[in-house]
Protein backbone atom coordinates (compact mmCIF):
# COMPACT_ATOMS: atom_id res chain seq x y z
CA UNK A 1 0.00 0.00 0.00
CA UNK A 2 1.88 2.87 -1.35
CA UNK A 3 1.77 6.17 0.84
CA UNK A 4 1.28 8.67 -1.91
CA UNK A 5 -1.90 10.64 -1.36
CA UNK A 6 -4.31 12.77 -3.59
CA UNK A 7 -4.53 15.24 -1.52
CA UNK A 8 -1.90 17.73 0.52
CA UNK A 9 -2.32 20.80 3.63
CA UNK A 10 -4.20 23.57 2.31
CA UNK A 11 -6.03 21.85 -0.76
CA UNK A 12 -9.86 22.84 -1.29
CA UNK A 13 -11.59 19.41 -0.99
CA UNK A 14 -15.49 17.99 -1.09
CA UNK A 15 -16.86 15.52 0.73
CA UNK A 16 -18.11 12.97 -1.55
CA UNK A 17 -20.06 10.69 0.48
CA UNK A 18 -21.27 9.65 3.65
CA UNK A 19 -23.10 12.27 6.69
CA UNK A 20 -21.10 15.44 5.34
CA UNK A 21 -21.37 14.60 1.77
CA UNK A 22 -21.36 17.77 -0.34
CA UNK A 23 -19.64 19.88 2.19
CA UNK A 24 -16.39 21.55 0.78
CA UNK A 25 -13.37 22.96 2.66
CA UNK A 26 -9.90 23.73 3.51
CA UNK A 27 -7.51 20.76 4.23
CA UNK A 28 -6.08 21.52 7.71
CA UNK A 29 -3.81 18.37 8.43
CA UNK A 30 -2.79 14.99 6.34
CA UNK A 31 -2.91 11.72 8.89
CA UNK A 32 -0.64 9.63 6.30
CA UNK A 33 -0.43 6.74 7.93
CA UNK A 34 -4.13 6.20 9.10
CA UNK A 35 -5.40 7.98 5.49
CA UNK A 36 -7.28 10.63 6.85
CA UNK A 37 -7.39 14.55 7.09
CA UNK A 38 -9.36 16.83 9.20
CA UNK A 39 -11.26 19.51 6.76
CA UNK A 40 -12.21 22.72 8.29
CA UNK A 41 -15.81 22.79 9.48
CA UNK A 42 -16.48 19.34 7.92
CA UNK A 43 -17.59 16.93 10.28
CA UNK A 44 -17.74 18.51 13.85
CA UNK A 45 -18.00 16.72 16.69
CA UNK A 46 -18.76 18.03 20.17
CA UNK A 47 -15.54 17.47 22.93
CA UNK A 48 -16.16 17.53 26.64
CA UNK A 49 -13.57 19.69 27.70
CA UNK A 50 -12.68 19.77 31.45
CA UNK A 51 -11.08 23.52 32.86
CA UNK A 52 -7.91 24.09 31.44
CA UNK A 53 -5.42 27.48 30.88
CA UNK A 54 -6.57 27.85 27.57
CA UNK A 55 -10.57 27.19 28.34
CA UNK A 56 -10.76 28.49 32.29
CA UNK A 57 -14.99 27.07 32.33
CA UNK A 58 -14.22 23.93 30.29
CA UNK A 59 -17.57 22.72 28.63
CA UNK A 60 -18.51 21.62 25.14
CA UNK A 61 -15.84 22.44 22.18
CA UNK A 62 -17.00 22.13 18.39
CA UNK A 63 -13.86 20.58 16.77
CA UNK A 64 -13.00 18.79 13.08
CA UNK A 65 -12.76 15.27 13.60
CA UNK A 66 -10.93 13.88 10.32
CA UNK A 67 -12.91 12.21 7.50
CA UNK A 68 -11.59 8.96 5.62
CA UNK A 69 -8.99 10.24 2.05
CA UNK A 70 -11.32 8.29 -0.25
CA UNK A 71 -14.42 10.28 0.89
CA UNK A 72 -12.78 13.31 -0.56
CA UNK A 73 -12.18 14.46 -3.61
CA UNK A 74 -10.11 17.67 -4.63
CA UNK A 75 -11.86 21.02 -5.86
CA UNK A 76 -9.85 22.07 -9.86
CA UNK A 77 -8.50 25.63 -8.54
CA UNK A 78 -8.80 26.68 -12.03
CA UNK A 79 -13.07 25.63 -12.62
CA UNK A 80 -14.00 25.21 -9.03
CA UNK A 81 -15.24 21.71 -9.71
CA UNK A 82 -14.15 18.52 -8.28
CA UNK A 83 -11.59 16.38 -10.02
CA UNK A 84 -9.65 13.40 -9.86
CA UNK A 85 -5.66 13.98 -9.59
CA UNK A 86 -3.04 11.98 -12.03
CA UNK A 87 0.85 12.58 -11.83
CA UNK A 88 2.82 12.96 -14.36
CA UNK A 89 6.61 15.15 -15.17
CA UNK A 90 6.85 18.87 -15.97
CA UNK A 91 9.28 20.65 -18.14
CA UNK A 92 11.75 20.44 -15.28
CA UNK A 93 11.22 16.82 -14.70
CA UNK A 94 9.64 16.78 -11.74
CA UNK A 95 6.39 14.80 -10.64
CA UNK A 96 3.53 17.15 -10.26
CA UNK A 97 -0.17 16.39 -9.73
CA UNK A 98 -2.68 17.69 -12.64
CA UNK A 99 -6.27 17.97 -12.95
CA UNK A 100 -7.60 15.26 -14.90
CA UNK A 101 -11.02 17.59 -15.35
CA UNK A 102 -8.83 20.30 -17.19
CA UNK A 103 -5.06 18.79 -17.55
CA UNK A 104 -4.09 21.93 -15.48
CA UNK A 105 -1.27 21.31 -13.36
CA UNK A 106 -1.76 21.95 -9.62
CA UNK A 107 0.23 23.87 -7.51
C-alpha cells in the first residue's frame, strides 16, 4: 500500500459521500499513515472539555474530527469543480499532480 496521497495541507476538498457529503473545505492536516485529514468545518464533533489554561470554564468544544482520504475528492483551482488527480513530469522533470477535469497542473 503505497503512501502517496491525492490530496496535501491547504487543498480545497469535497466531501463525496457519507453524513457530510457535499460539504467543501480547507484541508487543515494529512494523517498519512491512518489515510485521513481533518477539513475545516467538515464533520464537527462536540468534545467535553474539562477547565484548562486555555478554556478556564471547560464545557462543550465544536472541533474537526478527520474524514476517511477516499471520501474526498479535490476542488480544480482553475473551474472550481471537483476532479480526480493523475501525476505525471513537468518541463523540469519533476512529478507534479494535474487535474484530470482540465489537464491543469496543480500547484
Amino acid at each position: 500500500m503505497g503512501n502517496k496521497l491525492h490530496i496535501k495541507k491547504g487543498d480545497s476538498v469535497i466531501v463525496i459521500t457519507g453524513e457530510a457529503k457535499g460539504q467543501q473545505g480547507r484541508v487543515l492536516d494529512v494523517l498519512v499513515k491512518k489515510r485521513r485529514a481533518i477539513v475545516e468545518g467538515v464533520n464537527m464533533v462536540s468534545k467535553h472539555t474539562k477547565p484548562n489554561a486555555q478554556n478556564p470554564k471547560g464545557g462543550i468544544l465544536k472541533k474537526e474530527a478527520s474524514i476517511h482520504i477516499s471520501n474526498l475528492l479535490l476542488v480544480d483551482p482553475s473551474s472550481g469543480e471537483p476532479t480526480r488527480i493523475g501525476r505525471r513530469l513537468n518541463e523540469n522533470n519533476k512529478l507534479v499532480r494535474y487535474s484530470k477535469k482540465s489537464e491543469e497542473e496543480i500547484k
